[in-house]
Protein backbone atom coordinates (compact mmCIF):
# COMPACT_ATOMS: atom_id res chain seq x y z
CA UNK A 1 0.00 0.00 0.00
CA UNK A 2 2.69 2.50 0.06
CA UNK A 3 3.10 3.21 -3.40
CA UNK A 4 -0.92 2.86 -3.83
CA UNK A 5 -2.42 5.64 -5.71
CA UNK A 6 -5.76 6.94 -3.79
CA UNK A 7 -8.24 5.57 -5.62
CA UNK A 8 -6.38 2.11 -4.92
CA UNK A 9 -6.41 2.92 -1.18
CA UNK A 10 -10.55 3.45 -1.61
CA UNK A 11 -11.28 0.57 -3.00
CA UNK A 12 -10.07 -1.25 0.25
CA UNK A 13 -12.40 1.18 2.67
CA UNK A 14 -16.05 -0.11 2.78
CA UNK A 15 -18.14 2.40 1.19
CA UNK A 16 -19.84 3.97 4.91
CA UNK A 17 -16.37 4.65 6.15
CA UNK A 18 -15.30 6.34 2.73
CA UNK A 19 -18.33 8.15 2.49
CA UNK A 20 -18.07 9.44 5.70
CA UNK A 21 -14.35 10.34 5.36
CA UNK A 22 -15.33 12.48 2.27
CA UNK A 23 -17.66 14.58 3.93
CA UNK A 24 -15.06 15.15 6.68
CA UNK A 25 -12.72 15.67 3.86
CA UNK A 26 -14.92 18.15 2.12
CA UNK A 27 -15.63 19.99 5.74
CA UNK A 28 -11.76 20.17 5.84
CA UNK A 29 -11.07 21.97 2.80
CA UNK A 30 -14.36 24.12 2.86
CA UNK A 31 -14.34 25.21 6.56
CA UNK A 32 -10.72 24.75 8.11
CA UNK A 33 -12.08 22.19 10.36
CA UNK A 34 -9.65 19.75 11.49
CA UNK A 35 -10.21 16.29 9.92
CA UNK A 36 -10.63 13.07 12.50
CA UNK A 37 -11.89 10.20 11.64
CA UNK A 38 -11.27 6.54 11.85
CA UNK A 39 -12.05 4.19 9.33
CA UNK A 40 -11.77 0.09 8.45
CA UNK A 41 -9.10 -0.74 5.24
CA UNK A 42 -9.10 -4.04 3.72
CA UNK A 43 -5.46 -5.40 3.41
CA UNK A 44 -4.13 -7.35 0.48
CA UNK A 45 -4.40 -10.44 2.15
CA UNK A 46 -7.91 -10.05 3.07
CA UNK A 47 -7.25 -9.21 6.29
CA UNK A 48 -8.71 -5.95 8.12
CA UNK A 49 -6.66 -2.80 9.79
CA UNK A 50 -8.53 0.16 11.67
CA UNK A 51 -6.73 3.41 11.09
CA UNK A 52 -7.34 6.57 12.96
CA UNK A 53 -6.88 9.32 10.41
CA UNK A 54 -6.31 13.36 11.17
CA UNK A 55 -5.19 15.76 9.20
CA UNK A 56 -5.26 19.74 8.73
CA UNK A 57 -5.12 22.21 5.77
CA UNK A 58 -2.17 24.68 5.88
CA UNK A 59 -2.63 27.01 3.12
CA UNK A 60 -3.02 25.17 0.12
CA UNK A 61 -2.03 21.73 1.25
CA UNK A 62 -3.40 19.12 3.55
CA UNK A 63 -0.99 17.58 6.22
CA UNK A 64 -2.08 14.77 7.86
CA UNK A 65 -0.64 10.97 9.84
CA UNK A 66 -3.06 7.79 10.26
CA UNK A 67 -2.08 5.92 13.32
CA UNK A 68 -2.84 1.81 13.27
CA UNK A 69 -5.87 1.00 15.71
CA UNK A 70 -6.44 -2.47 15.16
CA UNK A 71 -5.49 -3.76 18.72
CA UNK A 72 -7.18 -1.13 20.53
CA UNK A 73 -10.90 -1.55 18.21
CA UNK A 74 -10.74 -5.61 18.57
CA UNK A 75 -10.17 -4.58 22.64
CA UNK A 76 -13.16 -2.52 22.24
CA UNK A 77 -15.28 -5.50 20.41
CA UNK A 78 -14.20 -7.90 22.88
CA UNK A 79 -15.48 -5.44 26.00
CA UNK A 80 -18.46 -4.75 24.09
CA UNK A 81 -18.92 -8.45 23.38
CA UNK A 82 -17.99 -9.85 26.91
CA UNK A 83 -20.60 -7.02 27.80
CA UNK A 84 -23.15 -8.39 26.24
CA UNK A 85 -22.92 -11.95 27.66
CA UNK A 86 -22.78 -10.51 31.00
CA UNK A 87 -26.13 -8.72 30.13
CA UNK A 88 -27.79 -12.28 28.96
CA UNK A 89 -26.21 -14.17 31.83
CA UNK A 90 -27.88 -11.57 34.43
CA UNK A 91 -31.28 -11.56 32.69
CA UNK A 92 -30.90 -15.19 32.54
CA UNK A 93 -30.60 -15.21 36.58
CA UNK A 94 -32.69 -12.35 37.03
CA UNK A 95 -30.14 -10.60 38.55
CA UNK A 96 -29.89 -7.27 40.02
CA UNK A 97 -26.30 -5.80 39.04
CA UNK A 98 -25.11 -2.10 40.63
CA UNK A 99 -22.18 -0.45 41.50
CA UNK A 100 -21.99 1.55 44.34
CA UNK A 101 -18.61 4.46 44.84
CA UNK A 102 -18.64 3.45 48.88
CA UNK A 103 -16.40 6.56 49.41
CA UNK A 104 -19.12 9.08 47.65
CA UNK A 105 -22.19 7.33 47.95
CA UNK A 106 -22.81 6.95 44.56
CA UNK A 107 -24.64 4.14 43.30
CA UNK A 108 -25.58 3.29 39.91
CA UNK A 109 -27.99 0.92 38.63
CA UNK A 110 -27.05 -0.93 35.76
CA UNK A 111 -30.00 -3.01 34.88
CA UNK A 112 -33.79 -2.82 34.80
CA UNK A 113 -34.08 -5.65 37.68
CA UNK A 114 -32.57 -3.68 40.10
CA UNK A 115 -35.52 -1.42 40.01
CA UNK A 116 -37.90 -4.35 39.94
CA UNK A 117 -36.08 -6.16 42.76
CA UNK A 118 -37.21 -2.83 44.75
CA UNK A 119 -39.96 -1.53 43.27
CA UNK A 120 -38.56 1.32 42.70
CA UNK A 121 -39.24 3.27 39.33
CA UNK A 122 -36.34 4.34 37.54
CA UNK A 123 -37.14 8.04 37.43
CA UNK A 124 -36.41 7.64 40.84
CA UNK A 125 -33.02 6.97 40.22
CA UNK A 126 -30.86 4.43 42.43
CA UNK A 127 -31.60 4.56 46.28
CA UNK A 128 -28.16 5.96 48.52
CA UNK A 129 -26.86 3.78 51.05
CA UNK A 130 -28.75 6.21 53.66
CA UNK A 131 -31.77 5.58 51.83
CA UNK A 132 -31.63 2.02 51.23
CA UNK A 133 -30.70 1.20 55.19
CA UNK A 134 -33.45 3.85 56.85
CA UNK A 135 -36.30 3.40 53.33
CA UNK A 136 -35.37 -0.28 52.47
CA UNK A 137 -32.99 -2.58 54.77
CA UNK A 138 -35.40 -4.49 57.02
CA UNK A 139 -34.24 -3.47 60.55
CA UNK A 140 -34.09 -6.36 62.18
CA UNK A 141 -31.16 -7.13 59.42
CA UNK A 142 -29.59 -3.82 59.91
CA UNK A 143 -26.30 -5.01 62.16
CA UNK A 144 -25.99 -8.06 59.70
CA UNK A 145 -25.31 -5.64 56.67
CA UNK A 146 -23.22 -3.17 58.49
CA UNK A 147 -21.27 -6.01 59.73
CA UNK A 148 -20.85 -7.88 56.44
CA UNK A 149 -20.02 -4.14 54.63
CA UNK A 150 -17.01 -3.16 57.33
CA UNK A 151 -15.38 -6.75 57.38
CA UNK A 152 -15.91 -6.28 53.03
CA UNK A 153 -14.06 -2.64 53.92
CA UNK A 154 -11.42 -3.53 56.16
CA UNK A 155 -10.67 -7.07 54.58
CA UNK A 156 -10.61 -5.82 50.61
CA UNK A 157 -13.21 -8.69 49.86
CA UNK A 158 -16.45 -8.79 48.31
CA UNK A 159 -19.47 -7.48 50.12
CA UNK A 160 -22.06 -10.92 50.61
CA UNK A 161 -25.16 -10.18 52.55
CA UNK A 162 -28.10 -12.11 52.60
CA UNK A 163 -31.02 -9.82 53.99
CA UNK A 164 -34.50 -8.54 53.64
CA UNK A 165 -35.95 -5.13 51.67
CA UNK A 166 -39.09 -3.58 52.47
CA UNK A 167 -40.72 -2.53 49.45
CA UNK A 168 -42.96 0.94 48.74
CA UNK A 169 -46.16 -1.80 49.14
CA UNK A 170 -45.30 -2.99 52.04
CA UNK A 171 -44.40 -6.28 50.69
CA UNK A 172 -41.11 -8.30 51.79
CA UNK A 173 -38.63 -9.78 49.70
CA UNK A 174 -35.15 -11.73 50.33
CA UNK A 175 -32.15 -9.95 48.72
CA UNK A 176 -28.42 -11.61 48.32
């Protein structure tokens, strides 16, 4: 490819990248705007590269470097992939999956059974661990999951806890 002319180089870029290089191409020329974009290039052995692509007009000539990105986009796929098997594996279970910042008190929800689990609607957002002990946490279980949460603090393990929520109608359920 290095002595490829650049209709050559095209005809290795599927057509959505290359059409959406030209328009960044044309914005570069037409309105000075710096051109970034990364796009998929077929290599002569069949085999696919991702290059990330900028470049800049200086005067009357376009200077620009492309960077290899394979390594970092199959990363990417294999997050988004891994992801996605977590997601069917929790639905699967019906499990609730958060993460809760213990140092801030932020907690995020990241699926829709957490809010069923609770009955909590999700314009309510995620409950705080304030809320969830004084709104939620059954009190009679109240030492067992400050107990289990300072030994998962002061030991670097995983916080376990099996204990009961109270839910807005007044119904019980068992939560792990």
């Amino acid at each position: 490819l290095l002595n490829a002319t650049a209709h050559q180089v095209d005809e290795r870029v599927p057509l959505a990248d290359l059409r959406t290089s030209d328009a960044k191409k044309k914005s570069m020329q037409e309105n000075a705007e710096a051109y970034r974009h990364e796009l998929r290039l077929r290599m002569p052995d069949g085999s696919e590269r991702w290059l990330s692509a900028h470049a800049a007009t200086r005067g009357s000539r376009i200077f620009g470097v492309s960077f290899d990105i394979t390594e970092r986009k199959r990363a990417e796929e294999a997050l988004r992939e891994s992801e996605s098997r977590l997601r069917v594996a929790a639905d699967g279970a019906a499990l609730g999956v958060f993460e809760w910042e213990i140092e801030t008190d932020r907690v995020f929800w990241v699926n829709d059974r957490m809010y069923e689990i609770f009955g909590h609607a999700r314009e309510e957002g995620p409950v705080s661990r304030p809320e969830f002990v004084g709104r939620y946490l059954h009190e009679d279980d109240a030492r067992l999951f400050d107990a289990a949460l300072k030994n998962a603090l002061r030991t670097g393990e995983s916080l376990h806890v099996v204990c009961r929520i109270k839910r807005k109608n007044r119904s019980q359920r068992w939560v792990q």
